[in-house]
Protein backbone atom coordinates (compact mmCIF):
# COMPACT_ATOMS: atom_id res chain seq x y z
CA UNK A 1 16.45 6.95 -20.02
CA UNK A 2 17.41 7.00 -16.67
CA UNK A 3 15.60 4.50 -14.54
CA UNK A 4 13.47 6.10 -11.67
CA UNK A 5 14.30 5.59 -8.05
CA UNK A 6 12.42 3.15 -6.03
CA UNK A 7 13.08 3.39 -1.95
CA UNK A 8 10.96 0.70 -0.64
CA UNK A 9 10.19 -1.69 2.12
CA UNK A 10 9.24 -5.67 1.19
CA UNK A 11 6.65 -6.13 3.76
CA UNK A 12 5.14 -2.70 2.84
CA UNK A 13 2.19 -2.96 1.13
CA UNK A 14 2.07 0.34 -0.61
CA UNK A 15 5.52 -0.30 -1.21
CA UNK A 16 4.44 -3.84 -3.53
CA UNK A 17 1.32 -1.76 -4.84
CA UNK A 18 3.89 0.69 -6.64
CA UNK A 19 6.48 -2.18 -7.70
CA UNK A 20 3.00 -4.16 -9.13
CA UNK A 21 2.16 -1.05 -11.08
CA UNK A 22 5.31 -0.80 -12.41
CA UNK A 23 5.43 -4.39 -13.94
CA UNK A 24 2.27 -3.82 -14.78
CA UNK A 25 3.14 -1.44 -17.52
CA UNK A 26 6.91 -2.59 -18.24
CA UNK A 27 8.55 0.39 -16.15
CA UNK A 28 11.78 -0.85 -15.27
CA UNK A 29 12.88 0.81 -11.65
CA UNK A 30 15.99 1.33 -9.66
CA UNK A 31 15.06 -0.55 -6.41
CA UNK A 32 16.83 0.71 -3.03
CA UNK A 33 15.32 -1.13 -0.17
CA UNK A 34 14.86 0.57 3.11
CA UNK A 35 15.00 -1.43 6.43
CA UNK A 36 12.88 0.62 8.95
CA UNK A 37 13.94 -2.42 11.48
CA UNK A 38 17.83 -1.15 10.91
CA UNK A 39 16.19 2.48 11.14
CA UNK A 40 17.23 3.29 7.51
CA UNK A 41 14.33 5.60 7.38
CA UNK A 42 15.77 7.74 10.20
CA UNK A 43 19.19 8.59 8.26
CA UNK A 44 20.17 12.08 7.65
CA UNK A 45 20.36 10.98 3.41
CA UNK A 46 17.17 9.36 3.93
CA UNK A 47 15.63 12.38 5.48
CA UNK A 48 16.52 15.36 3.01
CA UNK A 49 14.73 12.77 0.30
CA UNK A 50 11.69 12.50 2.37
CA UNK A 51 11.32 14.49 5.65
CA UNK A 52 7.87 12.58 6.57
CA UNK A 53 10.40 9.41 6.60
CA UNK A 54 7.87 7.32 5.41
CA UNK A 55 8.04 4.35 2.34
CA UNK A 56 7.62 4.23 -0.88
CA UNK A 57 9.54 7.27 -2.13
CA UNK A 58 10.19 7.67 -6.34
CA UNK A 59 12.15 9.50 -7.84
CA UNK A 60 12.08 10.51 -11.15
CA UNK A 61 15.40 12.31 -12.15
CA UNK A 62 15.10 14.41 -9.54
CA UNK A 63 11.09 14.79 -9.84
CA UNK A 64 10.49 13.20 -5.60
CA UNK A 65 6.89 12.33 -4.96
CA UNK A 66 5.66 9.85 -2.11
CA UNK A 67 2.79 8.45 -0.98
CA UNK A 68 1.93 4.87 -3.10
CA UNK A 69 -1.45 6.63 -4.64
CA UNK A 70 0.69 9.97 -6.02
CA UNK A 71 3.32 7.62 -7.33
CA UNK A 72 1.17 4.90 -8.81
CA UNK A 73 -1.22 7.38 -10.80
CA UNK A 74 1.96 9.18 -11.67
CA UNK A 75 3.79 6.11 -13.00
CA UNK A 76 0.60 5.69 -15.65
CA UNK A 77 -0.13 8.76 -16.82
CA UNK A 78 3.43 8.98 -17.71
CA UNK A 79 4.96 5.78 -18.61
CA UNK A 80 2.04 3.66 -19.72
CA UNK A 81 1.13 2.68 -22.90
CA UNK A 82 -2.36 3.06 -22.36
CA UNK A 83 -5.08 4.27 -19.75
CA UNK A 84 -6.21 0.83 -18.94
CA UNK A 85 -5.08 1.03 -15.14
CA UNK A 86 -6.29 4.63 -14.02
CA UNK A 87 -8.81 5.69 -16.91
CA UNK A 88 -8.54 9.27 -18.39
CA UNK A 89 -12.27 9.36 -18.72
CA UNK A 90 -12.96 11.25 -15.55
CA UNK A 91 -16.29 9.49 -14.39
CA UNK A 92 -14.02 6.34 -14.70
CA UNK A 93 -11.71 7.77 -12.78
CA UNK A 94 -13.14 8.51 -10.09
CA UNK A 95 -14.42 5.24 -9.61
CA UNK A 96 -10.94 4.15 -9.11
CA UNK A 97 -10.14 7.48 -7.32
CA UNK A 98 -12.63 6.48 -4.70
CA UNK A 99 -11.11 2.73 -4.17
CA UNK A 100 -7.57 4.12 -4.02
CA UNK A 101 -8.84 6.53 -1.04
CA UNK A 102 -10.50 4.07 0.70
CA UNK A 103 -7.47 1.95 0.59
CA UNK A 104 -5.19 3.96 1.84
CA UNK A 105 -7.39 6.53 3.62
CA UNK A 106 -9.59 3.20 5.56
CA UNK A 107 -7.72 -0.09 4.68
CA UNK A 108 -3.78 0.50 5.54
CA UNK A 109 -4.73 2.93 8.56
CA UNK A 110 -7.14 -0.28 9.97
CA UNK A 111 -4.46 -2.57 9.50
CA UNK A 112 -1.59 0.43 10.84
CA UNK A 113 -3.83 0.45 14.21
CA UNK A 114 -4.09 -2.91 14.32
CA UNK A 115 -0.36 -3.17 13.79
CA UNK A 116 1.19 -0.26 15.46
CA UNK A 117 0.81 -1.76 19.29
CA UNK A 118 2.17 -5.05 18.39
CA UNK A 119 5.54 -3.16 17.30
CA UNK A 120 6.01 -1.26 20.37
CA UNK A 121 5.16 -4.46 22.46
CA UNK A 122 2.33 -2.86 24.20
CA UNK A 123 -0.09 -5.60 23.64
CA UNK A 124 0.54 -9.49 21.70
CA UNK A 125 -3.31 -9.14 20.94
CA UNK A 126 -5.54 -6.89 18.37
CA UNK A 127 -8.14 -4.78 20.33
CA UNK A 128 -11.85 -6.05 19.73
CA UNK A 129 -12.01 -2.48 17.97
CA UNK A 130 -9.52 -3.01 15.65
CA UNK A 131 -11.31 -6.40 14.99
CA UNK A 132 -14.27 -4.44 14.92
CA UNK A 133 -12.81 -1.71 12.12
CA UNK A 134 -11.16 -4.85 9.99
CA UNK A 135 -14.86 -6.72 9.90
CA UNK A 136 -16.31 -3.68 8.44
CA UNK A 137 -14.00 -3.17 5.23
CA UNK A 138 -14.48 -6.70 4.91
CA UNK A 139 -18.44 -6.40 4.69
CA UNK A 140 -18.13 -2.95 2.78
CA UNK A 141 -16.04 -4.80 -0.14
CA UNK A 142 -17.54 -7.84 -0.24
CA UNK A 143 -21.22 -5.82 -0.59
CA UNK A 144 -19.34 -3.49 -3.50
CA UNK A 145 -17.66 -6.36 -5.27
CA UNK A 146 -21.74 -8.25 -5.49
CA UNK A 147 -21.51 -9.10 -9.27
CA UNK A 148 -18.53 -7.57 -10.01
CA UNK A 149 -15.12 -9.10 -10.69
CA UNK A 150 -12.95 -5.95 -9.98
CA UNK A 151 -13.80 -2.83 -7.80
CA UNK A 152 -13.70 -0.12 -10.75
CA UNK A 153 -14.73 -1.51 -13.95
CA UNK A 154 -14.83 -4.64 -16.17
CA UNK A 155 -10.64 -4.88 -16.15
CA UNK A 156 -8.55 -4.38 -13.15
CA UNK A 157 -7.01 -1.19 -12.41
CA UNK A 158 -4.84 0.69 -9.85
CA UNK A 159 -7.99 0.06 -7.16
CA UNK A 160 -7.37 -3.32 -7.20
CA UNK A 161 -3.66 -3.14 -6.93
CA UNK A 162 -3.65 -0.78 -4.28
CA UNK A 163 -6.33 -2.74 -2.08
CA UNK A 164 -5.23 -6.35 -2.72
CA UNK A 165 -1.77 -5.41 -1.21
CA UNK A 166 -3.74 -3.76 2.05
CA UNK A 167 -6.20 -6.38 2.28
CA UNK A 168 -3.89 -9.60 1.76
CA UNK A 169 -2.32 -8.10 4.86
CA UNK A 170 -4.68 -7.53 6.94
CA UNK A 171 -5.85 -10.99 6.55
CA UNK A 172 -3.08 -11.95 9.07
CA UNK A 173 -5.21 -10.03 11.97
CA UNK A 174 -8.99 -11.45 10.70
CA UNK A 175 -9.79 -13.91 8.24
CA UNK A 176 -12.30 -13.25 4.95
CA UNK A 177 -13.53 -16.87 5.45
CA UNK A 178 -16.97 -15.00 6.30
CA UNK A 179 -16.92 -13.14 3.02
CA UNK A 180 -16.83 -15.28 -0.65
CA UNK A 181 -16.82 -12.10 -3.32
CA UNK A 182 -14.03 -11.02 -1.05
CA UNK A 183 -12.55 -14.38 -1.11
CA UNK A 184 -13.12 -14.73 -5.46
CA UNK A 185 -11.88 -11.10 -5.87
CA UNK A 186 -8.81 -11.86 -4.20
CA UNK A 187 -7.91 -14.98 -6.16
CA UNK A 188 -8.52 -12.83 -9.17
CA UNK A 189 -5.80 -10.57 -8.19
CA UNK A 190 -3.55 -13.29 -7.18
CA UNK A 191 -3.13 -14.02 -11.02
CA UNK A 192 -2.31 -10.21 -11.56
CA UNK A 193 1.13 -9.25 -13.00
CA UNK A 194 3.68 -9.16 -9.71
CA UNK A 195 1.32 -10.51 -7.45
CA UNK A 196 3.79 -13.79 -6.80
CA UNK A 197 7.08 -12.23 -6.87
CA UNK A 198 6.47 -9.07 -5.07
CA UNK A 199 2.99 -8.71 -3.29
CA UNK A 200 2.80 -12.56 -2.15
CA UNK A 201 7.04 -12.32 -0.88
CA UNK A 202 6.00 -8.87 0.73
CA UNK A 203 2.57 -10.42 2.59
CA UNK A 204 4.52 -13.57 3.45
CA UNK A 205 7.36 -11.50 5.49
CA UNK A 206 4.00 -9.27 7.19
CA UNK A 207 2.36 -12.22 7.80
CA UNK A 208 5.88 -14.17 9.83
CA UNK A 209 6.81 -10.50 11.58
CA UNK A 210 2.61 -10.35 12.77
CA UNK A 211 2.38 -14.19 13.87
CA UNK A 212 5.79 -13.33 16.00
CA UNK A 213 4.40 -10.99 18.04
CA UNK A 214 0.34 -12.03 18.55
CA UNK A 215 -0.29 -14.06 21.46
CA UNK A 216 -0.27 -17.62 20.93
């Protein structure tokens, strides 16, 4: 079989959501890093993959989907051994359908406005709005995870994949201190498959390129 194509960042987090998923279910992928700091994602081969020059792309011998969601629920319903991550059941499903939209729809573009005007070097602080928007996913998911040890069922899934990647980093503009089944649910996915040698390398370089550029 010919391994799919990875193009991904390291300090992406829906870049380390896809590479989780994949060790997750034993899917062995052809990595090609992109440095959006050396403007990789701007080159002319870059561009006739993806157009919206955006990370993660995969490609699947020639099949080129992006977005971490549309590759992550592609990986399992084609490579995994079972449904355990993103259930086929469709009530089920949409359970984890409606974390995974929230993550990326909520989460990433919180922690994209938070990040955005510290890139450009319009501001070395985060707006009392974008505080504002952070505190209220925090209070959202720690009232959702009340009793519960994952966010869409009684085994983790691509929800919590998807959303410990987004949240870990946004921890770097507001802490969860405030929040404990926010604080338990995220030392629950700390012990998921990848989470050391991809998601915690990935936050670790978000975290360093963040604390560079916020006020001191």
């Amino acid at each position: 079989m010919v391994r799919p194509i990875l193009y991904f960042g390291i300090w992406s987090p829906p870049s380390s959501a896809v590479r989780m998923t994949a060790k997750a279910i034993g899917l062995d992928l052809d990595l090609r890093e992109i440095n959006l700091f050396k403007k990789d994602h701007l080159k002319d081969d870059y561009l006739k993959i993806n157009p919206q020059h955006t990370i993660p792309v995969f490609n699947d011998d020639g099949f080129v989907i992006s977005d971490s969601h549309a590759i992550m629920t592609y990986m399992v319903d084609k490579y995994a051994e079972n449904d355990n991550l993103y259930p086929k059941d469709l009530k089920k499903r949409a359970i984890v359908n409606q974390s995974l939209h929230y993550s990326g729809g909520v989460i990433f573009c919180r922690l994209l406005g938070a990040l955005q005007p510290l890139l450009r070097g319009t501001t070395k602080t985060v707006s009392p709005a974008s505080q504002q928007f952070l505190e209220d996913s925090y209070k959202y998911m720690n009232t959702i995870l009340d009793g519960r040890k994952w966010l869409a069922g009684d085994s983790y899934t691509l929800a919590d994949i998807s959303s410990i990647t987004a949240i870990s980093s946004v921890t770097v503009f507001k802490s969860i201190n405030d929040y404990p089944n926010l604080i338990n649910w995220m030392k629950n996915c700390q012990e998921l498959p990848g989470y050391p040698d991809i998601a915690a390398v990935g936050i670790k370089e978000f975290h360093d390129l963040v604390s560079q550029r916020l006020e001191k």
